[in-house]
N, C-alpha and C. Protein backbone atom coordinates (compact mmCIF):
# COMPACT_ATOMS: atom_id res chain seq x y z
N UNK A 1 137.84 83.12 89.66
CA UNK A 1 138.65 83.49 88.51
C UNK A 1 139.54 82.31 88.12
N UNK A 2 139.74 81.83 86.81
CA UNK A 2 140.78 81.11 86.65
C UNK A 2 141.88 81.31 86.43
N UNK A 3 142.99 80.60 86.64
CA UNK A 3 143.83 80.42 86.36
C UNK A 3 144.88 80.13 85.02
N UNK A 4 145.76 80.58 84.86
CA UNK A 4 146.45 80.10 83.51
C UNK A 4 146.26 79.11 83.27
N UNK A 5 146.84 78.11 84.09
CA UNK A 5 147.00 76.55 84.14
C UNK A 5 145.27 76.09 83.92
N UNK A 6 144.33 76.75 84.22
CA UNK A 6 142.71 76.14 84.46
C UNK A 6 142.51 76.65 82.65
N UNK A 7 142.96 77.54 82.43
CA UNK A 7 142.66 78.12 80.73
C UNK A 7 143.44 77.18 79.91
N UNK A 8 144.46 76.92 80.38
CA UNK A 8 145.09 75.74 79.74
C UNK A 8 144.96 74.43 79.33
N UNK A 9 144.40 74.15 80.85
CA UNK A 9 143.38 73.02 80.68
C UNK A 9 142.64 72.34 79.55
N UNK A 10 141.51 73.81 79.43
CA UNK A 10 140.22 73.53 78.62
C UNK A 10 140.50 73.97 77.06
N UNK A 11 141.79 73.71 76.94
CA UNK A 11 142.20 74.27 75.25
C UNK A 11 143.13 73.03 75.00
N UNK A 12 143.41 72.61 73.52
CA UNK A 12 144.31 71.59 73.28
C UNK A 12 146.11 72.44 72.94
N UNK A 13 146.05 72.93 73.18
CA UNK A 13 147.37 74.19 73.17
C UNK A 13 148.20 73.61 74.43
N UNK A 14 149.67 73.65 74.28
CA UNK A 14 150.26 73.56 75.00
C UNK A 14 151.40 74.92 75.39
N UNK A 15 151.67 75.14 76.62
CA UNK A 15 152.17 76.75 77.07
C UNK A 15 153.20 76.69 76.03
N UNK A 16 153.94 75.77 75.10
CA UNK A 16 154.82 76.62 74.29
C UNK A 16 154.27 77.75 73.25
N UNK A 17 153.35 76.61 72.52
CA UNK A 17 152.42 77.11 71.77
C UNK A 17 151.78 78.90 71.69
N UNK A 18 151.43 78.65 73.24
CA UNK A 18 150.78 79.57 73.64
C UNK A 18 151.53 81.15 73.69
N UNK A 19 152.98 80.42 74.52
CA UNK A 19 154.06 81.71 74.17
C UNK A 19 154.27 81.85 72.79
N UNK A 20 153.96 81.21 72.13
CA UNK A 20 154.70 81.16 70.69
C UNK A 20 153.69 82.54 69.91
N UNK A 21 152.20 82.48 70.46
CA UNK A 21 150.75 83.36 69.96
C UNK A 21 151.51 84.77 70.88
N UNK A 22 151.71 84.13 71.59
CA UNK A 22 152.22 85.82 73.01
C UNK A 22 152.92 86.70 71.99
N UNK A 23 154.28 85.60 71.84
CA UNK A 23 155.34 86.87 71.25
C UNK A 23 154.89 87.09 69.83
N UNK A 24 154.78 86.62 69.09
CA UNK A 24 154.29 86.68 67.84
C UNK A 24 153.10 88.11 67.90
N UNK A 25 152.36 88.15 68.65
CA UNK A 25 151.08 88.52 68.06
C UNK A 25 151.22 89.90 69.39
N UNK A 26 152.23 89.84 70.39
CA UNK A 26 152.50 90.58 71.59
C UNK A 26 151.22 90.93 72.23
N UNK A 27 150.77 89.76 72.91
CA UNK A 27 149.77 89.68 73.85
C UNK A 27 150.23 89.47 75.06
N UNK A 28 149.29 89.57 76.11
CA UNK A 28 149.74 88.81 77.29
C UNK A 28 149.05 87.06 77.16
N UNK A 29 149.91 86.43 78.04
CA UNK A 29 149.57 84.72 78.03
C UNK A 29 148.06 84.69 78.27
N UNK A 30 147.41 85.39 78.80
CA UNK A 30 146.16 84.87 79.27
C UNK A 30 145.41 85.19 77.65
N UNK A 31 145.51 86.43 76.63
CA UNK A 31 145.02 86.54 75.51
C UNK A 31 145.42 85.95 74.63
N UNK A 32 146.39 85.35 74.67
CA UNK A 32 147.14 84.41 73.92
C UNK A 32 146.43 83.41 73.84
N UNK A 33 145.92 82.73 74.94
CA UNK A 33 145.21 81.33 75.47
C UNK A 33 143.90 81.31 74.96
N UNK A 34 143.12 82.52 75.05
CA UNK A 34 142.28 82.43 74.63
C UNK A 34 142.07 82.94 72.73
N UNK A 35 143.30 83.29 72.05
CA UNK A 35 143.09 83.08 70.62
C UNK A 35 143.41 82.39 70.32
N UNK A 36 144.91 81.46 70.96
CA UNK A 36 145.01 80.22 70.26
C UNK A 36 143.86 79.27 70.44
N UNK A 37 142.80 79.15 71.38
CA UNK A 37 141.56 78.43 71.52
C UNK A 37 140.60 78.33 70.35
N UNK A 38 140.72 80.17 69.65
CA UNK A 38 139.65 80.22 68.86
C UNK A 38 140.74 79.67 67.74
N UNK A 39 141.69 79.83 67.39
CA UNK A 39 142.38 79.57 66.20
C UNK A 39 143.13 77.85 65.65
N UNK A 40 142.93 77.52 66.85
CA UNK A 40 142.93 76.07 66.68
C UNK A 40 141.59 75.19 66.25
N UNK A 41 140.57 76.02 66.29
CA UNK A 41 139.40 75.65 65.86
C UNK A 41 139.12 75.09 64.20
N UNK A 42 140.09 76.20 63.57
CA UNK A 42 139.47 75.93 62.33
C UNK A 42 140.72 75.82 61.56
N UNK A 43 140.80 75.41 59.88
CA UNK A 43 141.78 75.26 59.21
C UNK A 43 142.85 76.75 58.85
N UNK A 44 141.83 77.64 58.75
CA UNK A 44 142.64 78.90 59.00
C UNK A 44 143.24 79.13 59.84
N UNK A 45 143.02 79.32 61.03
CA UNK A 45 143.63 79.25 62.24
C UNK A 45 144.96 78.73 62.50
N UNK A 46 144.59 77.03 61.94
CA UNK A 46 145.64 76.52 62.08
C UNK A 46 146.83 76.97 61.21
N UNK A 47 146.78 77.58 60.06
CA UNK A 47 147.56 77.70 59.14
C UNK A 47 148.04 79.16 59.78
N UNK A 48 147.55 80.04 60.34
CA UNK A 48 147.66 81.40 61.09
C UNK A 48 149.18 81.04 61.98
N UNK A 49 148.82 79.45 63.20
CA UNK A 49 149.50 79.33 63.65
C UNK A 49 150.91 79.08 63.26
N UNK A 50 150.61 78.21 62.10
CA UNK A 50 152.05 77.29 61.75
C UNK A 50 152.59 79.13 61.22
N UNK A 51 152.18 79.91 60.79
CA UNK A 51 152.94 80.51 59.87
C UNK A 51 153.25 81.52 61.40
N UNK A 52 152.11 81.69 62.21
CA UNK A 52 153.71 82.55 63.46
C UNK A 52 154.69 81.55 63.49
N UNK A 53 154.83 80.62 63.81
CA UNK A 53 156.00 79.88 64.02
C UNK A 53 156.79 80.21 63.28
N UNK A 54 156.50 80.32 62.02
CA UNK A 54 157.42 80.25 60.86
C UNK A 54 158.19 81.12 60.80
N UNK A 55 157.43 82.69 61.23
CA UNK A 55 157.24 84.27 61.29
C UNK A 55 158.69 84.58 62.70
N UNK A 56 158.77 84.08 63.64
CA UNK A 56 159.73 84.02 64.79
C UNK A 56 160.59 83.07 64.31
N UNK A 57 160.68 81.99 63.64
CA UNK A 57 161.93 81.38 63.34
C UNK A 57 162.67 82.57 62.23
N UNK A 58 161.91 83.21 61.56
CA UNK A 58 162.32 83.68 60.34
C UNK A 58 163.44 84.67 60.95
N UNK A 59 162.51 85.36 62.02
CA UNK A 59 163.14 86.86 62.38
C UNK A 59 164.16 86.24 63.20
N UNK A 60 164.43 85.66 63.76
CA UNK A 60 165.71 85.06 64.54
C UNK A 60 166.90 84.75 63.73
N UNK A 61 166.74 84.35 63.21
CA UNK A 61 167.49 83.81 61.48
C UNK A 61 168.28 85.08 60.96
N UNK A 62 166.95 86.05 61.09
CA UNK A 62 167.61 87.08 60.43
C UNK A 62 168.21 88.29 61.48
N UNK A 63 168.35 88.21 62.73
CA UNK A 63 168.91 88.97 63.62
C UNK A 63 169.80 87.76 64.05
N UNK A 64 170.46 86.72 63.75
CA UNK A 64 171.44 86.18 63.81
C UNK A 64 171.19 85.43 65.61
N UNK A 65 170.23 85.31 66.27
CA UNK A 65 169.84 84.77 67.23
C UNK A 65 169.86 83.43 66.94
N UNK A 66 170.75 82.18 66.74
CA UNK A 66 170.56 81.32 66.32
C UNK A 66 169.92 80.19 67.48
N UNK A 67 170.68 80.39 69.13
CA UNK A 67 170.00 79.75 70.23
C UNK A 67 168.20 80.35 69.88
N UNK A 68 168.13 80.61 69.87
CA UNK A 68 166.36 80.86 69.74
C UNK A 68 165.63 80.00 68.74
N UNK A 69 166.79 80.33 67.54
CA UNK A 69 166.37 80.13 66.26
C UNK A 69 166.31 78.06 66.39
N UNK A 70 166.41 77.80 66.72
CA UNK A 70 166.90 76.59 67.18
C UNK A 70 166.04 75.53 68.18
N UNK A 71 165.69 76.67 69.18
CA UNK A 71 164.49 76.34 70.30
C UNK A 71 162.93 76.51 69.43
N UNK A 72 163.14 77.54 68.52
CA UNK A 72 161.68 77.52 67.58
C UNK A 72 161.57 76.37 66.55
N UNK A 73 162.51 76.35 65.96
CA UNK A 73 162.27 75.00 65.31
C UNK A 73 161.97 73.66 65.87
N UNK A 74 162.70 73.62 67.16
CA UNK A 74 162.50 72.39 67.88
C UNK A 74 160.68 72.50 68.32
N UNK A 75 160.78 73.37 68.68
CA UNK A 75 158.84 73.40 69.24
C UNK A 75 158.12 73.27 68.07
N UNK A 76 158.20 74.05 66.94
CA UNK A 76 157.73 74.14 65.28
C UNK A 76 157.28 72.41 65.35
N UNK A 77 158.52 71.71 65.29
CA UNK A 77 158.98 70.53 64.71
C UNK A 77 157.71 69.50 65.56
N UNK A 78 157.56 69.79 66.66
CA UNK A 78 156.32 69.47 68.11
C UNK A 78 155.31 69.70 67.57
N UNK A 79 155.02 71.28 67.15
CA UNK A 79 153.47 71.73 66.86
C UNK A 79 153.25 70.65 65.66
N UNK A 80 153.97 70.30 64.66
CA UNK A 80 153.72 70.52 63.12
C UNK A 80 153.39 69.07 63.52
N UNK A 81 154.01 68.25 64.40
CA UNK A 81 153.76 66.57 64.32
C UNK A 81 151.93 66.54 64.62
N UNK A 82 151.30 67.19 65.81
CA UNK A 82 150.21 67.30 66.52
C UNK A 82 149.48 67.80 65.77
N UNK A 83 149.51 68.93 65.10
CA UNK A 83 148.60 69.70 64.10
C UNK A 83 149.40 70.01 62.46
N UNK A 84 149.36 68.80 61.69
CA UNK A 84 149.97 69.23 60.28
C UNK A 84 149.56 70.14 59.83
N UNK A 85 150.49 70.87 58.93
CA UNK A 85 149.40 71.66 57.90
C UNK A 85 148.42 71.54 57.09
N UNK A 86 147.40 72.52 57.35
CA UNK A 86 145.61 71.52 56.56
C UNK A 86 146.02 71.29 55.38
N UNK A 87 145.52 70.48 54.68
CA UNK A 87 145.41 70.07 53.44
C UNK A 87 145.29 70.76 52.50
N UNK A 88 146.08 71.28 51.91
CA UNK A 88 145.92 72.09 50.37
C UNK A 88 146.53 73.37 50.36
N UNK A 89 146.91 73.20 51.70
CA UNK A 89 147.89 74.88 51.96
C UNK A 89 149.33 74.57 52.01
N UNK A 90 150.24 75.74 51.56
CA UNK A 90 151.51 75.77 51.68
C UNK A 90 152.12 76.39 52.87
């Protein structure tokens, strides 16, 4: 059986990322790992991702959680350098 860390491995996702699919989408990490795998695949996907990010900064913002709100942008700010948004999307 593998391991988190072995699923981790074989995906270009890094565990923030990965929590980021968890809470967003309320999976456990191991289903997480394996959709951000499929969703990093393609331009949809990617745009799926940037917009959870967007989706948990938003709601933090708006429940006045600003330490959070703060830690998401900083990771956002990580994802968005590694994977821009595809071309032609907002």
């Amino acid at each position: 059986m593998l391991s988190l860390v072995d699923c981790l491995d074989f995906i270009d996702l890094d565990r923030d990322t990965v929590d980021i699919i968890a809470e967003h989408q309320r999976l456990s990490i191991t289903m997480a790992t394996q959709l951000g795998n499929i969703l990093i695949s393609d331009r949809h996907g990617l745009l799926a991702l940037h917009e959870m990010h967007r989706d948990l900064i938003a709601a933090c913002a708006e429940n006045g959680n600003l330490t959070r709100e703060q830690e998401l942008r900083r990771l956002y700010t990580r994802f968005s350098r590694k994977y821009p948004m595809p071309h032609g999307c907002l």
